[in-house]
PDB file of N, CA and C in Angstrom:
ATOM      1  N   UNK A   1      53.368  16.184-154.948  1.00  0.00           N
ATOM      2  CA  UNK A   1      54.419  16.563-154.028  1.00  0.00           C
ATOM      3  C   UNK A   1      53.998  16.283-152.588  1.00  0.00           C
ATOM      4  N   UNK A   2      53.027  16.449-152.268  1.00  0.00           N
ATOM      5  CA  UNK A   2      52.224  16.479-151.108  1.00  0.00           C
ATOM      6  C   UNK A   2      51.896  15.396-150.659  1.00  0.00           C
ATOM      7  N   UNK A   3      51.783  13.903-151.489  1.00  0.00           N
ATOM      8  CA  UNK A   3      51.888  12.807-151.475  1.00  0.00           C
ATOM      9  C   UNK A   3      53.659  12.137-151.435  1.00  0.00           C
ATOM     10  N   UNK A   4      54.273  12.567-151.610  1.00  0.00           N
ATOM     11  CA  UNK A   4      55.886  12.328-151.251  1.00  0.00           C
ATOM     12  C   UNK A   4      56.068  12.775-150.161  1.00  0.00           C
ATOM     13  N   UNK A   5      55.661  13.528-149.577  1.00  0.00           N
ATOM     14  CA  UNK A   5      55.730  13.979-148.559  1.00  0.00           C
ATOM     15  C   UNK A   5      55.685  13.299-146.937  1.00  0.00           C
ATOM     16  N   UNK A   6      54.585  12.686-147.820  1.00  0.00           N
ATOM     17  CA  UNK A   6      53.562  12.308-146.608  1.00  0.00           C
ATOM     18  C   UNK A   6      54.221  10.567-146.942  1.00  0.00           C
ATOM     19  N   UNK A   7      54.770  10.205-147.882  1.00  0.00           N
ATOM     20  CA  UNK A   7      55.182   8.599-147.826  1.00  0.00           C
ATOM     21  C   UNK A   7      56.645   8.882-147.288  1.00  0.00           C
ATOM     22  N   UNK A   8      57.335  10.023-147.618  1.00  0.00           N
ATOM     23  CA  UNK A   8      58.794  10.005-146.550  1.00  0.00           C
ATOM     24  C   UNK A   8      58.338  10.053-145.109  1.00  0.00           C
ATOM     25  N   UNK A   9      57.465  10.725-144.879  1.00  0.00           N
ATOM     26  CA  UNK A   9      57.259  10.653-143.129  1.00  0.00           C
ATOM     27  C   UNK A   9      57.037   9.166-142.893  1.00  0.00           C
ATOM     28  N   UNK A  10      56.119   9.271-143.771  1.00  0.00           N
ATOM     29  CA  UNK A  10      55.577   7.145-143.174  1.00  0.00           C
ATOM     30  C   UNK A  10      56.680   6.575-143.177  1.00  0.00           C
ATOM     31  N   UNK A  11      57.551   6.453-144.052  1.00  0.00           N
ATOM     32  CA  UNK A  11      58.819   5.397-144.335  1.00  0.00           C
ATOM     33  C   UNK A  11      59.491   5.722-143.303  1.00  0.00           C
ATOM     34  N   UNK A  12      59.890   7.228-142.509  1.00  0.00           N
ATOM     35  CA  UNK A  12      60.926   7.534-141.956  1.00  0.00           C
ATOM     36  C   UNK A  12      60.481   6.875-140.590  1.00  0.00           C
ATOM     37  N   UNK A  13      58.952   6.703-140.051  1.00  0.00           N
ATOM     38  CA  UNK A  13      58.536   6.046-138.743  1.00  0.00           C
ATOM     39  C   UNK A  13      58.846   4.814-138.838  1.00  0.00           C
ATOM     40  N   UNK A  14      58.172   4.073-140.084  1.00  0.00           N
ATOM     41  CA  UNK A  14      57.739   2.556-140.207  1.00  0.00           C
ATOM     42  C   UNK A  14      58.954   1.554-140.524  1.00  0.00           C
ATOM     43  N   UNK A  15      59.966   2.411-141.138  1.00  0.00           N
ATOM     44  CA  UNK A  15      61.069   1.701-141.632  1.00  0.00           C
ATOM     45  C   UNK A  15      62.741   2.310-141.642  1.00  0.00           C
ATOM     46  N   UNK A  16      62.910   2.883-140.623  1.00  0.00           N
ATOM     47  CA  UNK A  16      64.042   3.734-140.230  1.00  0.00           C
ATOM     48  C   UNK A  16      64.439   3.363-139.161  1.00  0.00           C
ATOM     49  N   UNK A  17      65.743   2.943-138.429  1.00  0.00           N
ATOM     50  CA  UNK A  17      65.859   2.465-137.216  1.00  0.00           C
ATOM     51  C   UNK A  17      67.641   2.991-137.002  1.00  0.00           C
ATOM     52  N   UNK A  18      67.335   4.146-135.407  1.00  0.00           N
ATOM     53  CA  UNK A  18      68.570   4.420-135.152  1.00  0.00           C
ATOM     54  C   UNK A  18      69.526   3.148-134.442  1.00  0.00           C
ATOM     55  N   UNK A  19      70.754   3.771-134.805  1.00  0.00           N
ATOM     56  CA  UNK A  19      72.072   2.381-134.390  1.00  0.00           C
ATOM     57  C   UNK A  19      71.794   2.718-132.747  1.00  0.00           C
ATOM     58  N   UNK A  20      72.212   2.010-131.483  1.00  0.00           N
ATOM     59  CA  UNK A  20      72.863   2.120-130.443  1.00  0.00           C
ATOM     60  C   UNK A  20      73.528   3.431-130.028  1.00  0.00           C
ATOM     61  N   UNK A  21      73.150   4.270-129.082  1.00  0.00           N
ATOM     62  CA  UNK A  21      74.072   5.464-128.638  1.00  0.00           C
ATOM     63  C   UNK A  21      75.464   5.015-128.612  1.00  0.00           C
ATOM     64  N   UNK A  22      75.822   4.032-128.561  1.00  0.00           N
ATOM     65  CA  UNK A  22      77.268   3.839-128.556  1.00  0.00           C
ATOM     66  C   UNK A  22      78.086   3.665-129.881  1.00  0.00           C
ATOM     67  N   UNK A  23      77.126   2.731-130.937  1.00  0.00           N
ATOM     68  CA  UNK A  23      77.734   3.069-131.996  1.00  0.00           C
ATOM     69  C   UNK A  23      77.630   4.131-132.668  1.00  0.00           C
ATOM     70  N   UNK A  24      76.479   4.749-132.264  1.00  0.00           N
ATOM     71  CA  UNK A  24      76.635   6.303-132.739  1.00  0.00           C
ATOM     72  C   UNK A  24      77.913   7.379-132.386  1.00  0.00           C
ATOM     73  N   UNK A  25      77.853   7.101-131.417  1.00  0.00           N
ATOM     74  CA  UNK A  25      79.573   7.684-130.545  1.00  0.00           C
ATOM     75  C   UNK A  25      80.668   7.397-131.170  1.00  0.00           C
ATOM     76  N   UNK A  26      80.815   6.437-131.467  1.00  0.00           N
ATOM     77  CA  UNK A  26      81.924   5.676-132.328  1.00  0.00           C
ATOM     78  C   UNK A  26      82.138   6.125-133.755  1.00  0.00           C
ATOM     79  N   UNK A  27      80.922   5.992-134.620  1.00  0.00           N
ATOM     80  CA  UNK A  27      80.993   6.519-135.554  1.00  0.00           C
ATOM     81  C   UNK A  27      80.909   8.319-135.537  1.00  0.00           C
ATOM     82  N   UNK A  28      80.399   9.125-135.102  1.00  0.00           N
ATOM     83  CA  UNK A  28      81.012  10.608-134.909  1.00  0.00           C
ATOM     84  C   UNK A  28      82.074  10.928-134.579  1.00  0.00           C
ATOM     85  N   UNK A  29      83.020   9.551-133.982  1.00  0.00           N
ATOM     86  CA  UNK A  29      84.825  10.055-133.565  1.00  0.00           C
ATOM     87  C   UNK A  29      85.402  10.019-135.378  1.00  0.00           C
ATOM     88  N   UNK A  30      84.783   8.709-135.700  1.00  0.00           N
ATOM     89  CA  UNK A  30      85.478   8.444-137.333  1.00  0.00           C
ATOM     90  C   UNK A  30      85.364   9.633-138.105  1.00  0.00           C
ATOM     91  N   UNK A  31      84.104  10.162-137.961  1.00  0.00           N
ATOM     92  CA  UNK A  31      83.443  10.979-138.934  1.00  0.00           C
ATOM     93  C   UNK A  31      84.637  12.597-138.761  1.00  0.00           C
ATOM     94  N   UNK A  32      84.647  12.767-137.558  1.00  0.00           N
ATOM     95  CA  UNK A  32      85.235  13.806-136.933  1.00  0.00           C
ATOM     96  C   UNK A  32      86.587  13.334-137.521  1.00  0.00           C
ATOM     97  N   UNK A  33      87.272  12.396-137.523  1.00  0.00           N
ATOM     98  CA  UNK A  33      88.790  12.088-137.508  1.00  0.00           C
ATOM     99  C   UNK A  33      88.920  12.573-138.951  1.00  0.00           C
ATOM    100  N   UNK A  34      88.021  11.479-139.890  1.00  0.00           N
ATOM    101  CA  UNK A  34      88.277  11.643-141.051  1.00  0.00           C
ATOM    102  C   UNK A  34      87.817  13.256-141.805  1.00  0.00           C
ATOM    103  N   UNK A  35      86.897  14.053-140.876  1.00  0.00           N
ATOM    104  CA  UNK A  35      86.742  15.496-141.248  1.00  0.00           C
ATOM    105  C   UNK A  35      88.076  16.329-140.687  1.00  0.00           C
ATOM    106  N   UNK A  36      88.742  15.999-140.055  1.00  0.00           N
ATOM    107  CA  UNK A  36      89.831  16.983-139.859  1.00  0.00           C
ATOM    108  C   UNK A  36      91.132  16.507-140.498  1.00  0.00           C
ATOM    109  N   UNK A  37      91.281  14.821-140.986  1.00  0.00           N
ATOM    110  CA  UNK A  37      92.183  14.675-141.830  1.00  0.00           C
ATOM    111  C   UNK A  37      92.584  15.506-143.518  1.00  0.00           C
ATOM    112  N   UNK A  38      91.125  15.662-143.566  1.00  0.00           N
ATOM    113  CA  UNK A  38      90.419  16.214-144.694  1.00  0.00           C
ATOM    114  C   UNK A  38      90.979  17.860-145.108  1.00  0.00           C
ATOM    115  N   UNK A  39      90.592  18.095-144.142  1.00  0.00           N
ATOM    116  CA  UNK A  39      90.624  19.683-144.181  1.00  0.00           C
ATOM    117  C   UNK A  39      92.556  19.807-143.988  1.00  0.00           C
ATOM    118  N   UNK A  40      92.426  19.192-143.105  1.00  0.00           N
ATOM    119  CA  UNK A  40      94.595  19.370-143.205  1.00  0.00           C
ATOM    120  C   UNK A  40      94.650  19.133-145.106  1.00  0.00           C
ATOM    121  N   UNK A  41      94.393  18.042-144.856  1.00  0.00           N
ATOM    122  CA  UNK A  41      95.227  17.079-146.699  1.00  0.00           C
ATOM    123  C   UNK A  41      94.621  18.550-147.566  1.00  0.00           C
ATOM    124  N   UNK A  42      93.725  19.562-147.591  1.00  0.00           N
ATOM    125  CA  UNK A  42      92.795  20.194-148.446  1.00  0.00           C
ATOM    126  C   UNK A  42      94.130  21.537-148.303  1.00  0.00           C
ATOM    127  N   UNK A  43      94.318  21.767-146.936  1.00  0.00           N
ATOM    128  CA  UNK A  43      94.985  22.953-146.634  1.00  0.00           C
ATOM    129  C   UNK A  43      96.470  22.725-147.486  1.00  0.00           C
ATOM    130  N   UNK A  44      96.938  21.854-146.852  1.00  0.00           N
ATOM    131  CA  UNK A  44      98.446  21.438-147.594  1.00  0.00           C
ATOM    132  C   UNK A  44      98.365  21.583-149.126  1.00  0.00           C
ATOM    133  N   UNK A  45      97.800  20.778-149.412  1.00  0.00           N
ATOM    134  CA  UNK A  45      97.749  21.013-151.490  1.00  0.00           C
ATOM    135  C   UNK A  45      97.250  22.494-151.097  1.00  0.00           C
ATOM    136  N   UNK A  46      96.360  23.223-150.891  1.00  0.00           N
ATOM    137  CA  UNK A  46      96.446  24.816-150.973  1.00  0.00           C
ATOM    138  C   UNK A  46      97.691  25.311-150.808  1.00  0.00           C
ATOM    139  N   UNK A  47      98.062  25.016-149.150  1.00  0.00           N
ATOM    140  CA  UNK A  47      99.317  25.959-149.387  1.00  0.00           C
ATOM    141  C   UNK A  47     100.094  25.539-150.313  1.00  0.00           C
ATOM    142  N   UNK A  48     100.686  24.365-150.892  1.00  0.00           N
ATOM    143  CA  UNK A  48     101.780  24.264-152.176  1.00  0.00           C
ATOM    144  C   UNK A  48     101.507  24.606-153.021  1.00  0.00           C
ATOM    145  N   UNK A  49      99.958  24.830-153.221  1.00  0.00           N
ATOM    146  CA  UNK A  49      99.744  25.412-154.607  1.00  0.00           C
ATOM    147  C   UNK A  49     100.388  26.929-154.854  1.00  0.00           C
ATOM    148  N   UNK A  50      99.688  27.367-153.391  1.00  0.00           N
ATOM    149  CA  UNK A  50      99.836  28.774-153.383  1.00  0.00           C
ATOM    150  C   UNK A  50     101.344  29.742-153.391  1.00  0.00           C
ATOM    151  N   UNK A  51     102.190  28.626-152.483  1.00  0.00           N
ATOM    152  CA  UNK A  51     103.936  28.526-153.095  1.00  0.00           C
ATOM    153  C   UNK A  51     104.287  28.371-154.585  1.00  0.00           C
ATOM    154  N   UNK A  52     104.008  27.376-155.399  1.00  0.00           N
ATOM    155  CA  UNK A  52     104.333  27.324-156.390  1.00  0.00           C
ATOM    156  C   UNK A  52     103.427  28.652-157.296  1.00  0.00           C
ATOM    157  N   UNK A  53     102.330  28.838-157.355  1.00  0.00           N
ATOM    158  CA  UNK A  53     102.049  30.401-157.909  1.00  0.00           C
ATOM    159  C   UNK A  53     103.103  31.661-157.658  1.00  0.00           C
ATOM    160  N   UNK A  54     102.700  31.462-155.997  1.00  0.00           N
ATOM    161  CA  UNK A  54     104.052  32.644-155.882  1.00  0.00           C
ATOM    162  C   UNK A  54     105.491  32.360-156.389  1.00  0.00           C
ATOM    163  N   UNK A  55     105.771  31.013-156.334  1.00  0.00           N
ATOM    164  CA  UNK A  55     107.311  30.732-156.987  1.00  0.00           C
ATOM    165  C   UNK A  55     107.016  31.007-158.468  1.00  0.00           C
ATOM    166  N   UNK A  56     105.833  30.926-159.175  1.00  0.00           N
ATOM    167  CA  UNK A  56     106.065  31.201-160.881  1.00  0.00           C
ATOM    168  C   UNK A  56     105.934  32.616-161.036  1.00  0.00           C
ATOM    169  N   UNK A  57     105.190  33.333-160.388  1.00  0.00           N
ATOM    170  CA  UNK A  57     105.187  34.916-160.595  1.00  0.00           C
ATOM    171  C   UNK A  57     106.096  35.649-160.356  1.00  0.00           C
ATOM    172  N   UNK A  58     106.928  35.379-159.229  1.00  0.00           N
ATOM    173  CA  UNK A  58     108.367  35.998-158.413  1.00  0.00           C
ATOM    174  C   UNK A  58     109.288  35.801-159.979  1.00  0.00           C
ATOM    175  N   UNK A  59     109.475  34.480-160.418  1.00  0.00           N
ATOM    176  CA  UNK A  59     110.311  34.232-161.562  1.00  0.00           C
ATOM    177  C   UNK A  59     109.999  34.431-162.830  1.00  0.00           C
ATOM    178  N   UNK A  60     108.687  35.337-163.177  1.00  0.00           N
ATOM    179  CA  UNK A  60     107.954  36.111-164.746  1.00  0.00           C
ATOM    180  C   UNK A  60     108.335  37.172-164.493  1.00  0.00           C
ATOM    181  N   UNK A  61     108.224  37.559-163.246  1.00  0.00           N
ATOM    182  CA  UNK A  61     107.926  39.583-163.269  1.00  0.00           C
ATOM    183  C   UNK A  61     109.776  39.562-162.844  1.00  0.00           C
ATOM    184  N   UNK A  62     110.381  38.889-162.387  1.00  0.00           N
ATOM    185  CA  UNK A  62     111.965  39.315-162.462  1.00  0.00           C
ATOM    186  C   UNK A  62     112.488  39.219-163.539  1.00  0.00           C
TER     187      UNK A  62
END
């Protein structure tokens, strides 16, 4: 374990290379866009779900 360890650090110096601050910028707007598209599209199917439950229970228990 202690030897994995120690070859992720090496790899992460010797062979890891950050993008440009700018394309980094760029890609955190996408990341951000597509995380809040997400969470809407997630909310919507919740709430219809949560309508149609309440629409099947309203119409069992009457």
């Amino acid at each position: 374990m202690l030897s994995y360890i120690k070859e992720s650090i090496e790899e992460l110096k010797n062979n890891v290379t950050l993008p440009p601050r700018s394309e980094s910028s760029n890609l955190m707007v996408v990341v951000a866009v597509f995380s809040i598209l997400f969470a809407l599209a997630t909310w919507g199917v919740d709430s219809a779900l949560s309508k149609l439950v309440q629409l099947y229970f309203n119409n069992v228990l009457n």
